[in-house]
N, C-alpha and C. Protein backbone atom coordinates (compact mmCIF):
# COMPACT_ATOMS: atom_id res chain seq x y z
N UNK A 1 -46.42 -29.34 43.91
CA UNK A 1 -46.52 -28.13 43.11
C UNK A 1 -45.31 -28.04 42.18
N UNK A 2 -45.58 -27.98 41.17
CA UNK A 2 -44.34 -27.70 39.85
C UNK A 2 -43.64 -26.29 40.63
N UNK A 3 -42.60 -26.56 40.13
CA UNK A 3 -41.65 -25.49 40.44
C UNK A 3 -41.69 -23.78 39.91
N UNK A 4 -42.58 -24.22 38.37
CA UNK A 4 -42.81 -22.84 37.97
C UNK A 4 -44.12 -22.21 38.45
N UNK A 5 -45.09 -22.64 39.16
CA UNK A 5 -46.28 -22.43 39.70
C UNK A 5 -46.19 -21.38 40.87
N UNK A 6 -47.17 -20.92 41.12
CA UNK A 6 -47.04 -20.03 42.50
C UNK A 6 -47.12 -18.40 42.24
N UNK A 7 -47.20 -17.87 43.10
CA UNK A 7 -46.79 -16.40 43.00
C UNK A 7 -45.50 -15.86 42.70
N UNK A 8 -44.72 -16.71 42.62
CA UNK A 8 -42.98 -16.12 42.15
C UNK A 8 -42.39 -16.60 40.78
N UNK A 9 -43.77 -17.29 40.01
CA UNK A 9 -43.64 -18.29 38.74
C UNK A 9 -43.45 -17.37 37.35
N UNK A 10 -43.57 -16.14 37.84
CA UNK A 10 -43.27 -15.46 36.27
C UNK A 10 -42.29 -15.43 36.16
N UNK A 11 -41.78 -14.81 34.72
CA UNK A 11 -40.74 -14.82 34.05
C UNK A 11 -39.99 -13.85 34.69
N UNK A 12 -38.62 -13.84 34.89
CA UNK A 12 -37.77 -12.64 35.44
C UNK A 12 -37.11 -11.23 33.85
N UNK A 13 -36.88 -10.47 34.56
CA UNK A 13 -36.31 -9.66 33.09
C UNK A 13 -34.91 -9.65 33.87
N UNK A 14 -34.24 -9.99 32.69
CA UNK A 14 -32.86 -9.85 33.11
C UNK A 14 -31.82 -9.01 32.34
N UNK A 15 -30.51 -8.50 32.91
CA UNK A 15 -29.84 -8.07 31.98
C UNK A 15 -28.31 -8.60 32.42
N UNK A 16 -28.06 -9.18 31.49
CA UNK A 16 -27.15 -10.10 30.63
C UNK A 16 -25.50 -8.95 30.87
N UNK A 17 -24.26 -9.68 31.96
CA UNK A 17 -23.52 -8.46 31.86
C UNK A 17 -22.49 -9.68 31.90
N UNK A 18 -21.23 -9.47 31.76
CA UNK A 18 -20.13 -10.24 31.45
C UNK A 18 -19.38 -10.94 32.72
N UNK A 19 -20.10 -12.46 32.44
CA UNK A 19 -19.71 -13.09 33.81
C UNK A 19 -20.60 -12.84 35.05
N UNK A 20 -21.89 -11.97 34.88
CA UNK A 20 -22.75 -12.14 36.04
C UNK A 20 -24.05 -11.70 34.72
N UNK A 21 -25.00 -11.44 35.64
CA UNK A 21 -26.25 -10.63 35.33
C UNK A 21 -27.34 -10.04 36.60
N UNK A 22 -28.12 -9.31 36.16
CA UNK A 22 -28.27 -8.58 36.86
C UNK A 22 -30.04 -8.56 36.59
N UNK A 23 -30.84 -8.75 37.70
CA UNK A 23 -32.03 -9.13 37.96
C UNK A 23 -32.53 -7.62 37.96
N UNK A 24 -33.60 -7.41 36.93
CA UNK A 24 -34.09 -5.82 36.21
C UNK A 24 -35.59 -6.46 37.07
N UNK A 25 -36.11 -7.30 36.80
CA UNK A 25 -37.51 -7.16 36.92
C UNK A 25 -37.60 -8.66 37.83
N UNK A 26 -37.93 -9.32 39.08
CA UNK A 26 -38.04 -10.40 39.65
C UNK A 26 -38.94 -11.49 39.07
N UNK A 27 -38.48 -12.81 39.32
CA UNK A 27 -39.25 -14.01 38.85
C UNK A 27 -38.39 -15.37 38.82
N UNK A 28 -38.53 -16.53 38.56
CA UNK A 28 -38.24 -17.73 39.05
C UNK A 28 -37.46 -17.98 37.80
N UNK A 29 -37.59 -17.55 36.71
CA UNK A 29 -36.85 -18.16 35.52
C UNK A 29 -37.05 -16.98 34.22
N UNK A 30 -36.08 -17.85 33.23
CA UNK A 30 -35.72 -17.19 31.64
C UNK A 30 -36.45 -17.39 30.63
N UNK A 31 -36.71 -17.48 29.97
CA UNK A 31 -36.59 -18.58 28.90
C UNK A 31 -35.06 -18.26 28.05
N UNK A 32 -35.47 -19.48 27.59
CA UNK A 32 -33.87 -19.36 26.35
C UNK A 32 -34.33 -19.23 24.90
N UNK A 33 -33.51 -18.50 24.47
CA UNK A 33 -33.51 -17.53 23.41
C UNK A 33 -34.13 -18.77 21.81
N UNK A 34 -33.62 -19.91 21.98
CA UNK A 34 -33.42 -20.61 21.43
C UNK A 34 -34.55 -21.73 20.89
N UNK A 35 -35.18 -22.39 21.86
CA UNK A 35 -35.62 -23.51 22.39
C UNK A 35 -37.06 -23.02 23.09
N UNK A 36 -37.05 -22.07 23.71
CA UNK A 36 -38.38 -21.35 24.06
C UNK A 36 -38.26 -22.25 25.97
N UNK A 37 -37.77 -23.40 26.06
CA UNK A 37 -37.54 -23.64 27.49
C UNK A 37 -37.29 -22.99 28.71
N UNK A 38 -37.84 -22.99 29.90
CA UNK A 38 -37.54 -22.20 31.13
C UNK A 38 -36.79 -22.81 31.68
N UNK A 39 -35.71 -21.65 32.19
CA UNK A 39 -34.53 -21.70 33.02
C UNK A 39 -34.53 -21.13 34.07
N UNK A 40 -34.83 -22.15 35.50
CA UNK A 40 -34.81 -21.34 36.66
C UNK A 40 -33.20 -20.84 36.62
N UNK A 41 -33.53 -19.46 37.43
CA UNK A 41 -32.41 -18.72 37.26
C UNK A 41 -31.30 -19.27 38.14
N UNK A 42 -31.59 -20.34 39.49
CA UNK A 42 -30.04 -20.81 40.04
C UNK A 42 -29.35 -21.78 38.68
N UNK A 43 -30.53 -22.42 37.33
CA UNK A 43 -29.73 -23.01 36.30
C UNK A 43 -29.23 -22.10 35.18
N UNK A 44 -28.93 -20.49 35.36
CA UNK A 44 -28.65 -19.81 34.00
C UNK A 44 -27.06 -20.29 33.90
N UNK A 45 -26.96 -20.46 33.02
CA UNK A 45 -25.10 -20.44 32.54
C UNK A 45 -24.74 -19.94 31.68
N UNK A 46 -25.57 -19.98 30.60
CA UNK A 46 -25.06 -19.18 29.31
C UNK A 46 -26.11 -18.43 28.91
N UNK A 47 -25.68 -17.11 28.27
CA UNK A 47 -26.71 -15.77 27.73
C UNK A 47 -25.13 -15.17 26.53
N UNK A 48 -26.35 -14.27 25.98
CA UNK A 48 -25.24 -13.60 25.25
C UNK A 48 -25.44 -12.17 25.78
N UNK A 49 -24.45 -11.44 26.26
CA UNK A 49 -24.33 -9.97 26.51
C UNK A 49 -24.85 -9.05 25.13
N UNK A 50 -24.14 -9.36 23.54
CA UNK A 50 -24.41 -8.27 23.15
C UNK A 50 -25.73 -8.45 22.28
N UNK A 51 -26.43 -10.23 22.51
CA UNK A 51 -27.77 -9.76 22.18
C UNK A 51 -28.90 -10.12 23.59
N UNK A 52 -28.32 -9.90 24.22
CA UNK A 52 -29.81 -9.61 25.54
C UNK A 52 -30.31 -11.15 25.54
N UNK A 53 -29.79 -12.50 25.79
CA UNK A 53 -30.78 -13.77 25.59
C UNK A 53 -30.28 -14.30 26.11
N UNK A 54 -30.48 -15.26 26.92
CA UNK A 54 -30.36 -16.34 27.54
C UNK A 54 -30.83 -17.53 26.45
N UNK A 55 -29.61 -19.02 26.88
CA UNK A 55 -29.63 -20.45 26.48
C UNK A 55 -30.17 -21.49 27.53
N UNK A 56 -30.41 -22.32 27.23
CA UNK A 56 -30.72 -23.44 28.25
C UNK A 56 -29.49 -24.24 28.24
N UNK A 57 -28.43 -23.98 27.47
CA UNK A 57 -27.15 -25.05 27.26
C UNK A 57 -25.99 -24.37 26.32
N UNK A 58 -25.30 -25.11 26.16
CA UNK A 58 -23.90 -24.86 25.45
C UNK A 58 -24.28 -24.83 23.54
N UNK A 59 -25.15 -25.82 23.37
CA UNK A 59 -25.79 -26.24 22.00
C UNK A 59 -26.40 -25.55 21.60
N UNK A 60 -27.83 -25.03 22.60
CA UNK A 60 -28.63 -23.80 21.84
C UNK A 60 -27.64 -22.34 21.68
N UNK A 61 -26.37 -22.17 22.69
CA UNK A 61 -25.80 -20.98 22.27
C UNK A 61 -24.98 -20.72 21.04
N UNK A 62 -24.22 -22.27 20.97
CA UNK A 62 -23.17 -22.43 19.71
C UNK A 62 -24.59 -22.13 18.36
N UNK A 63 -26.17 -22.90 18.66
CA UNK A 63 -26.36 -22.89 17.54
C UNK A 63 -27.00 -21.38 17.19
N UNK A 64 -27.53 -20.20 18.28
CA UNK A 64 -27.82 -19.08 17.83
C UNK A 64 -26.48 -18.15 17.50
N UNK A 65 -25.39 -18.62 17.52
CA UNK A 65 -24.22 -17.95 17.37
C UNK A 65 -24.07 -18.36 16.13
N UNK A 66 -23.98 -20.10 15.11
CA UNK A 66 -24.17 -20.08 13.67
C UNK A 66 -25.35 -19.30 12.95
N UNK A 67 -26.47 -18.83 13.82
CA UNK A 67 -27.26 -19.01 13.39
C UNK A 67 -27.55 -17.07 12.71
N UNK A 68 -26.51 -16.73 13.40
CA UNK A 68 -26.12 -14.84 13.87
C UNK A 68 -24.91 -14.68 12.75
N UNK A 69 -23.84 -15.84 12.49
CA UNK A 69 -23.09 -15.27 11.74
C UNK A 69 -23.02 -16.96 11.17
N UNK A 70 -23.60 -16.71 9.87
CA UNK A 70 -23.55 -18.36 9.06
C UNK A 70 -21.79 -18.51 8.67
N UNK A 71 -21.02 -17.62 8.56
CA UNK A 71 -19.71 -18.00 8.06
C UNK A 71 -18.91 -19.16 9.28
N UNK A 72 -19.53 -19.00 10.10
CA UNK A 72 -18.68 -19.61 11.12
C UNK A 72 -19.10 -21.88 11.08
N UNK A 73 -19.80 -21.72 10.45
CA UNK A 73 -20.49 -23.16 9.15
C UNK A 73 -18.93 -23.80 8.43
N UNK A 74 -18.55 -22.79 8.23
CA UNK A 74 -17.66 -22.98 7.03
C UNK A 74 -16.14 -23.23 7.85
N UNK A 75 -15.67 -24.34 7.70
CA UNK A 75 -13.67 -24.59 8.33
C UNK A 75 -12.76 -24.49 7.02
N UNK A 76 -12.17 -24.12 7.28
CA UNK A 76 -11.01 -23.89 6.08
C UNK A 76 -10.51 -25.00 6.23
């Protein structure tokens, strides 16, 4: 049986708090904000607090963070 299958296979609602989060609605995984991929929740690591989303990685967060403020593109 795939891991997302079953009666505990929906999506969880979560809320995103600084250095933890906090399980609003129960379920096996996220998706990421990014990528549209599911993240069982023992794999969450990165979300952003002040927009409510979860990443699957370090890459999809750096890239919705260029993607939120394009100046950060630019090195002096």
């Amino acid at each position: 049986m795939n891991r997302f299958e079953g009666p505990g296979a929906r999506e969880a609602r979560i809320r995103y708090l600084d250095g933890d989060f906090q399980v609003v609605s129960p379920g096996s995984h996220v998706r990421c904000a990014v990528t549209g991929q599911m993240i069982p929740l023992d794999e969450l690591k990165y979300w952003s607090v002040d927009r409510q989303e979860a990443y699957v990685d370090a890459a999809a967060s750096l890239a919705r963070e260029i993607e939120m403020n394009p100046g950060l593109r630019q090195r002096g």
